[in-house]
N, C-alpha and C. Protein backbone atom coordinates (compact mmCIF):
# COMPACT_ATOMS: atom_id res chain seq x y z
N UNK A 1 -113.49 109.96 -89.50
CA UNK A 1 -113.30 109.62 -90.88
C UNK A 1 -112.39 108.39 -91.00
N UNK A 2 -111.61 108.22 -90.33
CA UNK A 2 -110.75 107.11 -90.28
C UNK A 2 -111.59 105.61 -89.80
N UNK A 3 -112.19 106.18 -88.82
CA UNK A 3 -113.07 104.77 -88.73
C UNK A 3 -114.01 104.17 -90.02
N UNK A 4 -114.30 105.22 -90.84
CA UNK A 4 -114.97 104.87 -92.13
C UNK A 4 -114.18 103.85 -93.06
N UNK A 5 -112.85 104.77 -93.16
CA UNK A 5 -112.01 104.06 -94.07
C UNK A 5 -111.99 102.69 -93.65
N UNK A 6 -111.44 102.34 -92.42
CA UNK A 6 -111.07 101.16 -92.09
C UNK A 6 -112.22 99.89 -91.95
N UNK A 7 -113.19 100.37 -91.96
CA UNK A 7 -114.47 99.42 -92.40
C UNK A 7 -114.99 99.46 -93.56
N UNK A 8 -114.43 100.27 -94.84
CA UNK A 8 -114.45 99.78 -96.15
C UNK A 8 -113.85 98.63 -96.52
N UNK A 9 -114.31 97.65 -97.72
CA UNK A 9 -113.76 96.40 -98.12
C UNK A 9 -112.61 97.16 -99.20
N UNK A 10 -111.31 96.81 -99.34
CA UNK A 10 -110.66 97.54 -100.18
C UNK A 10 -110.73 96.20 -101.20
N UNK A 11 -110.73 96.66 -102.52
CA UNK A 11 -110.52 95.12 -103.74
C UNK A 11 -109.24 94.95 -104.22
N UNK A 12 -108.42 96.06 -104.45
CA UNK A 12 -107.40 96.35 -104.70
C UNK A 12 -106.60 97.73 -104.49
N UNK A 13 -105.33 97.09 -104.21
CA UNK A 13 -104.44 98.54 -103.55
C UNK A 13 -103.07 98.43 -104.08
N UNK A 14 -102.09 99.01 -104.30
CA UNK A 14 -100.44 99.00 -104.61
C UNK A 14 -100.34 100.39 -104.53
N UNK A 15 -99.21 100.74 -104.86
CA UNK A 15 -98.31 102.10 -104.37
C UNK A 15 -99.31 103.72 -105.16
N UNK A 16 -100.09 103.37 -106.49
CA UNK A 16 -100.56 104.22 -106.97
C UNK A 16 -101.95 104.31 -106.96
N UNK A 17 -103.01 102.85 -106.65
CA UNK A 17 -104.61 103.13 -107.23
C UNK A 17 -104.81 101.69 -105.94
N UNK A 18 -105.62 102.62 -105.17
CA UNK A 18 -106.87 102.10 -104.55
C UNK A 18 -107.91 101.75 -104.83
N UNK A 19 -108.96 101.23 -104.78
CA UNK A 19 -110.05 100.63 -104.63
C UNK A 19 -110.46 100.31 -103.67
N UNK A 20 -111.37 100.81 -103.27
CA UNK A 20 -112.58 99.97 -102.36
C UNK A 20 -114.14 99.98 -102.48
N UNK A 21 -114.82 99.58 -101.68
CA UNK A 21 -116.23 99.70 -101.61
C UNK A 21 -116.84 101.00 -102.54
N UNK A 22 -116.23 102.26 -101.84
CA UNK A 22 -116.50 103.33 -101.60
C UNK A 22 -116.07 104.32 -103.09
N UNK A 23 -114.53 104.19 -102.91
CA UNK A 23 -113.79 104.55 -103.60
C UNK A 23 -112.76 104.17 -104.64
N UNK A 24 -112.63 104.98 -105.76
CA UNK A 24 -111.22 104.39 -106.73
C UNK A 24 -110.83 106.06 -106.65
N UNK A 25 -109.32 105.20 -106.03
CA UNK A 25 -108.28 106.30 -106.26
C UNK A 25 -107.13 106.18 -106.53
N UNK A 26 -106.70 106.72 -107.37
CA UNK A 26 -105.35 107.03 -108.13
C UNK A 26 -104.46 108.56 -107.63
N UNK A 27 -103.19 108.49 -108.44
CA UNK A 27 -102.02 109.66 -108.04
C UNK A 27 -103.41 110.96 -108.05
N UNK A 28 -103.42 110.76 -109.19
CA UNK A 28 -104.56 112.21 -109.85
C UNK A 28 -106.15 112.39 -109.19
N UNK A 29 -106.59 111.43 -109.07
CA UNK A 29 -108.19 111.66 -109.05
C UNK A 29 -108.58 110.69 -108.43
N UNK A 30 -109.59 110.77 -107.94
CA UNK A 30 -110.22 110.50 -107.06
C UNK A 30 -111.77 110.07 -107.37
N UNK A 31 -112.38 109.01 -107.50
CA UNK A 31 -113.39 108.54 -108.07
C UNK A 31 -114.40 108.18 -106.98
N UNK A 32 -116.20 108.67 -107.05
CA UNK A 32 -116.30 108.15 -106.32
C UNK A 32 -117.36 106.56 -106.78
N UNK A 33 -117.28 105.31 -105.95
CA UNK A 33 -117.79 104.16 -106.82
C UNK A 33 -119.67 104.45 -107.50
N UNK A 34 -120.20 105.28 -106.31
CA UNK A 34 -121.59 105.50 -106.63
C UNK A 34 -121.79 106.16 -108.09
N UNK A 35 -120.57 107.01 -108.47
CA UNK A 35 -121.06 107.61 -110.13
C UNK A 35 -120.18 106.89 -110.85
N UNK A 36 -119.53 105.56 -111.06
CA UNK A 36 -118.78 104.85 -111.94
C UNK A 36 -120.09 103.65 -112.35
N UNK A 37 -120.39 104.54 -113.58
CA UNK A 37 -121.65 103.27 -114.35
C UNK A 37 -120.86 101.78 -114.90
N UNK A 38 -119.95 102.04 -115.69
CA UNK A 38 -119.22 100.54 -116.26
C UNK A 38 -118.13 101.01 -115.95
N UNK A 39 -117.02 100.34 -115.56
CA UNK A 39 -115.53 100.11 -116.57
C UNK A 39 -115.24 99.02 -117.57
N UNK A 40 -113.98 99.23 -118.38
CA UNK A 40 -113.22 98.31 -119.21
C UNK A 40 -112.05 98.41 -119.43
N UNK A 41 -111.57 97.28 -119.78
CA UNK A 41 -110.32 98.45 -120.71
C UNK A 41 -110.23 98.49 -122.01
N UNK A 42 -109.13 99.56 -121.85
CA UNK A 42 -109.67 99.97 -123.67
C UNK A 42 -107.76 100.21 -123.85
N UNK A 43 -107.88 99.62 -125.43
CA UNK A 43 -106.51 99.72 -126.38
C UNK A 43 -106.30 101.04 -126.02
N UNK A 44 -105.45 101.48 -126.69
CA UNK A 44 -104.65 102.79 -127.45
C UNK A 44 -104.02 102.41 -128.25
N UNK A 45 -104.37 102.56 -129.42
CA UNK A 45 -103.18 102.27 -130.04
C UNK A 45 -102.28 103.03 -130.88
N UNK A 46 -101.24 102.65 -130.77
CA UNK A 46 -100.22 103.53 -131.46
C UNK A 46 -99.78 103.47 -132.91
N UNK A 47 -99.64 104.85 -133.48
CA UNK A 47 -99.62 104.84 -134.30
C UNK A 47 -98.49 104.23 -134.92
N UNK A 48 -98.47 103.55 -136.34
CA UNK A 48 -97.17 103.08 -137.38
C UNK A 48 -96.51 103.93 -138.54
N UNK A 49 -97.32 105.20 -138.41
CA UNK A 49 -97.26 105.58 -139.75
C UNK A 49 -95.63 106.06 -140.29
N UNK A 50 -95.28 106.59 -138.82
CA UNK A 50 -93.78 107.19 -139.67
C UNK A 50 -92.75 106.19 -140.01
N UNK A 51 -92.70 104.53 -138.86
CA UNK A 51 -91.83 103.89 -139.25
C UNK A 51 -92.23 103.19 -140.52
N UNK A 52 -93.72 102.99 -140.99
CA UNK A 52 -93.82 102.39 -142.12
C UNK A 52 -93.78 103.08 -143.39
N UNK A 53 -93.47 104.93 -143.34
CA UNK A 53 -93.31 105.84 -144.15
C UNK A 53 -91.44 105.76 -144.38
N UNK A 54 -90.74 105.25 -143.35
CA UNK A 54 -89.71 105.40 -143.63
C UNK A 54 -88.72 104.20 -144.19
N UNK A 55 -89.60 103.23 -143.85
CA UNK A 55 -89.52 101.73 -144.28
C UNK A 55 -89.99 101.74 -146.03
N UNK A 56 -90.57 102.45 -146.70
CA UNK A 56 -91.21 102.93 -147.88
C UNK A 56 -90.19 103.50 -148.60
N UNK A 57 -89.74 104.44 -148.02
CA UNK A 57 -88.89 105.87 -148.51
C UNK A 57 -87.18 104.95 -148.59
N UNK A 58 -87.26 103.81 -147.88
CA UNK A 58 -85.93 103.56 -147.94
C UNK A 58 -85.51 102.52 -148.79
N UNK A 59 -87.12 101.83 -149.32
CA UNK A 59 -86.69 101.18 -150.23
C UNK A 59 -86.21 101.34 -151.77
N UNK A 60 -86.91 102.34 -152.53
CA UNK A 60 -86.49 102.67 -153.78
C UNK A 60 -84.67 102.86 -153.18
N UNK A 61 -84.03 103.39 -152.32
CA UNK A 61 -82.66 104.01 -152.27
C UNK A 61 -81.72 103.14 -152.16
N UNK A 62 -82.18 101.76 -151.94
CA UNK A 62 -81.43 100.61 -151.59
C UNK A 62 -80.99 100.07 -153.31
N UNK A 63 -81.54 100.56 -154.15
CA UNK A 63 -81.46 100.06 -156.11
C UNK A 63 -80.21 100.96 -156.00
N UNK A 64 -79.78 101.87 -155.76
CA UNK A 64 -78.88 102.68 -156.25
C UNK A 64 -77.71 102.81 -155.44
N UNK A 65 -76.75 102.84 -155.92
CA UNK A 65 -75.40 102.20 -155.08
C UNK A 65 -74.92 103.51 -154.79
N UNK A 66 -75.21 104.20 -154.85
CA UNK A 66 -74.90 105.80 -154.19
C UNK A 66 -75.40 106.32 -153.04
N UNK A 67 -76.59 105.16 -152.82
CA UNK A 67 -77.70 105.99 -151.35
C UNK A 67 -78.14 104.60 -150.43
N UNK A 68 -77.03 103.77 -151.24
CA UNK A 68 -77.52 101.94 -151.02
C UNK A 68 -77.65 102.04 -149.31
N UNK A 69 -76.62 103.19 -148.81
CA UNK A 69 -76.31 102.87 -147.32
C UNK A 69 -77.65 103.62 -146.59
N UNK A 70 -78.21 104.79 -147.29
CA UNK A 70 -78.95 105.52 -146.33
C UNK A 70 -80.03 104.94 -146.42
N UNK A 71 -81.20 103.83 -147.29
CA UNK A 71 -81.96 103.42 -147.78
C UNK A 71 -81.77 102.22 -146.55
N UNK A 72 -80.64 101.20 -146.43
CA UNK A 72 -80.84 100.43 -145.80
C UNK A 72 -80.64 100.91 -143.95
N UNK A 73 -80.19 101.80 -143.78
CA UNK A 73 -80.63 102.44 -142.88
C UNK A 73 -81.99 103.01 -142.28
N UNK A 74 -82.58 103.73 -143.45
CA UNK A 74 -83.83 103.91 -142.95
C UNK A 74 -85.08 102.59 -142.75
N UNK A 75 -84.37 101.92 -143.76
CA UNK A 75 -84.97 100.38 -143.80
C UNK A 75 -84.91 99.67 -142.26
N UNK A 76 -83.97 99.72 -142.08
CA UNK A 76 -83.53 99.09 -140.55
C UNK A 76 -83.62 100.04 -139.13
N UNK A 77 -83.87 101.44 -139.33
CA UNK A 77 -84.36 102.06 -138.50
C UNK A 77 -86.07 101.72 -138.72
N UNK A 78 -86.42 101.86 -139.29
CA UNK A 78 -88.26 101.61 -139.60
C UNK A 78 -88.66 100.66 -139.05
N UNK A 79 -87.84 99.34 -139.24
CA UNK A 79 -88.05 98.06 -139.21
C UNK A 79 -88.31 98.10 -136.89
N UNK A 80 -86.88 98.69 -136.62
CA UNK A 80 -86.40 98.42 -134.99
C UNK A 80 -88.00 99.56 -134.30
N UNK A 81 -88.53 100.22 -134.88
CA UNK A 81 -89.44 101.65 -134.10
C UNK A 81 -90.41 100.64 -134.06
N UNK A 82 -91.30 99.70 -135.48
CA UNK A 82 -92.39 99.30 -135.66
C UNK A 82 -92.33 97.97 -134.67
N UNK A 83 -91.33 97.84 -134.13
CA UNK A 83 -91.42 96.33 -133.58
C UNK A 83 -91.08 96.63 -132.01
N UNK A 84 -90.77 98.08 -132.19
CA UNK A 84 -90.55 98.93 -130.54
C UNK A 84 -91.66 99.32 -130.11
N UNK A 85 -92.72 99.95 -130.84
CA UNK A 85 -93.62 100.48 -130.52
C UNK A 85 -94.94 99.00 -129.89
N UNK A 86 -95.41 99.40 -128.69
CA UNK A 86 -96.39 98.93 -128.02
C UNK A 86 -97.79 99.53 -127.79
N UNK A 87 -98.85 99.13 -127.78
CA UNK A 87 -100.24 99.97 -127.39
C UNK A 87 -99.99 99.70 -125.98
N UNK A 88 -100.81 100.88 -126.06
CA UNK A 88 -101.01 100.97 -124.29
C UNK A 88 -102.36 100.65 -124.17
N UNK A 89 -102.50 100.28 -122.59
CA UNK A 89 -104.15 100.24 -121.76
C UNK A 89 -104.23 101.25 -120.94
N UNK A 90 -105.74 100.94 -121.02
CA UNK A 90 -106.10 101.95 -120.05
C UNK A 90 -107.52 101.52 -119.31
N UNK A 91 -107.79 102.15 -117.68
CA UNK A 91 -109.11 101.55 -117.42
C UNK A 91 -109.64 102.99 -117.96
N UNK A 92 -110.95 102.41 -118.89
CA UNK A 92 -111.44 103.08 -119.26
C UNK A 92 -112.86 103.16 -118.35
N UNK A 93 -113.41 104.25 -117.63
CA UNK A 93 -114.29 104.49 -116.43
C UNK A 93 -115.24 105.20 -117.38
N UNK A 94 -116.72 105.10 -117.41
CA UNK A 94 -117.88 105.98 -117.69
C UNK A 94 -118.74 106.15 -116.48
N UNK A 95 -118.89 107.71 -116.49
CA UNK A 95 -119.75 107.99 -115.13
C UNK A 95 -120.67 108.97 -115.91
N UNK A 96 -121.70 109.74 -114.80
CA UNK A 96 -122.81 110.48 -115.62
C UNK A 96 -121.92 111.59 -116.51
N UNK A 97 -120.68 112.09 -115.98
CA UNK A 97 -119.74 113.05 -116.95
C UNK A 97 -119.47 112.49 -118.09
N UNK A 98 -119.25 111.35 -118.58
CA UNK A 98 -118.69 110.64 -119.45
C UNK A 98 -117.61 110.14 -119.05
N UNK A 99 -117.25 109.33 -120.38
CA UNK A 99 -115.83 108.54 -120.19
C UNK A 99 -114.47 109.02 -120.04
N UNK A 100 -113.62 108.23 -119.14
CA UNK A 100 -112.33 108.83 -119.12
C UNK A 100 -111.09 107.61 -119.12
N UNK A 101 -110.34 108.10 -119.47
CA UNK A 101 -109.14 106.67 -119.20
C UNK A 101 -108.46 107.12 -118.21
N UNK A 102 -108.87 106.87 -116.93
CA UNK A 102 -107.99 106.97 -115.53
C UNK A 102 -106.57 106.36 -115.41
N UNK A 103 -106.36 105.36 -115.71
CA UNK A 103 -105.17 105.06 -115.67
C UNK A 103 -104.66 104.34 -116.63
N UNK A 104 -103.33 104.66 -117.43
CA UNK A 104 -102.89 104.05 -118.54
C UNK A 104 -101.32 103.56 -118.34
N UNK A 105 -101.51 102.00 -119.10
CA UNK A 105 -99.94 101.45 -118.90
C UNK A 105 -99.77 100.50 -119.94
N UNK A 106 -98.51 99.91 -120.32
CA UNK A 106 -97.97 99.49 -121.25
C UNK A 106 -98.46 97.58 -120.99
N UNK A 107 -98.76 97.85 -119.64
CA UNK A 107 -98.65 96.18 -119.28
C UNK A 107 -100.41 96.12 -118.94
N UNK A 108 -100.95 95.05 -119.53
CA UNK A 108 -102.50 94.25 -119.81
C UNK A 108 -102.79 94.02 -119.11
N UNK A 109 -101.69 93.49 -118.28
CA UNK A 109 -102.43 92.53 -117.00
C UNK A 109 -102.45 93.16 -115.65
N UNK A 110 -102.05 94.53 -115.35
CA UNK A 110 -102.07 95.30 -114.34
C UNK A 110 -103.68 95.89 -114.99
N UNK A 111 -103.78 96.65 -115.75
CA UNK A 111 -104.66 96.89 -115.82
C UNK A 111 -106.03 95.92 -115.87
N UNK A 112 -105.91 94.88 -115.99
CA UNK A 112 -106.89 93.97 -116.52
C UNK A 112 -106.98 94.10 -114.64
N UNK A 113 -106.72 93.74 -113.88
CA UNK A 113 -106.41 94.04 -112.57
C UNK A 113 -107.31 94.78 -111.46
N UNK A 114 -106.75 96.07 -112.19
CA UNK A 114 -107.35 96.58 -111.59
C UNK A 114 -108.58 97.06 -112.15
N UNK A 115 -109.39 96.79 -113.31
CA UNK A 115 -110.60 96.49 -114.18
C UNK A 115 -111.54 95.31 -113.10
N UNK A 116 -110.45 94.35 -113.07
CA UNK A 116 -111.76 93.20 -112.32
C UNK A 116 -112.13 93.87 -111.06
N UNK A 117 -111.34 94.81 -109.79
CA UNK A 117 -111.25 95.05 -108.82
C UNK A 117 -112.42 96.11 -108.70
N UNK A 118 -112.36 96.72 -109.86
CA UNK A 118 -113.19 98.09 -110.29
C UNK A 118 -115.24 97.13 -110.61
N UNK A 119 -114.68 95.85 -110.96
CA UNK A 119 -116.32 95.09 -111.35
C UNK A 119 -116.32 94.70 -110.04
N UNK A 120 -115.39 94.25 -109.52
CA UNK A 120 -116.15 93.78 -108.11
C UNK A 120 -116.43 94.39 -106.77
N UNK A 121 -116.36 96.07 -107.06
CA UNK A 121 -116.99 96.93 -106.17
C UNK A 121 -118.15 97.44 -106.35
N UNK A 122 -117.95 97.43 -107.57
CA UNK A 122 -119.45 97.77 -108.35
C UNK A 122 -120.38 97.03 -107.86
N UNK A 123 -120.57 95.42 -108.02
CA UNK A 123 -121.40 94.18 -107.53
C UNK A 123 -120.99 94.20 -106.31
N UNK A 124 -120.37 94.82 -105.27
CA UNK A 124 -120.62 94.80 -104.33
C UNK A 124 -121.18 96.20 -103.29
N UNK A 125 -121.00 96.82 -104.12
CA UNK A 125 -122.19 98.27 -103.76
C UNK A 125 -123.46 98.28 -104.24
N UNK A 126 -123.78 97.03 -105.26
CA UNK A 126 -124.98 96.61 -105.49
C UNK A 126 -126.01 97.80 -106.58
């Protein structure tokens, strides 16, 4: 079995997700390339609703000099979450099971990464 491995073309490798010819593998699972029909990646995106519910709620309280402080608080907490919050990626894999998002991260270009690595085993398992 080892002689197998070592005459696979690997496309990409680092501490968590392999690729090769053969195989995509990650911490969790284990893919094999013959049932991976497409990948991509795909958004996630995260939701805004509570910091822009609280960004809402804090403005009427800011008119009234009794709640002036908690209004601009929630104002300025709302404001720091909506500009904290990031979407995540993910490679998104479809095989005859359907789709799954195998691996998800905050950063585009890892994933974009390992997306191209994932097209160019594909075209090269033909």
């Amino acid at each position: 079995m080892e002689t197998q491995i070592q005459n696979e073309t690997t496309f990409y490798q680092d501490a968590s997700v392999t690729v090769t010819q053969s195989r995509f593998v990650t911490q969790s699972k284990t893919y094999a390339m013959r049932n991976i029909s497409s990948v991509y990646v795909f958004e996630i995106e995260k939701s805004r609703v509570l910091p822009i519910l609280m960004i809402l709620l804090g403005i009427p309280f800011i008119f009234f000099k009794d709640v002036f402080l908690i209004g601009l608080i929630l104002i300025c907490l709302g404001l720091i979450i909506i500009f904290s919050i990031k979407n995540e990626f993910a490679v998104r894999i479809s095989t005859n099971a359907g789709e799954a998002n195998s691996i998800v991260s905050k950063n585009r270009d890892y994933i974009q990464k390992i997306v191209k690595a994932l097209n160019e085993a594909i075209i090269h398992r033909g």
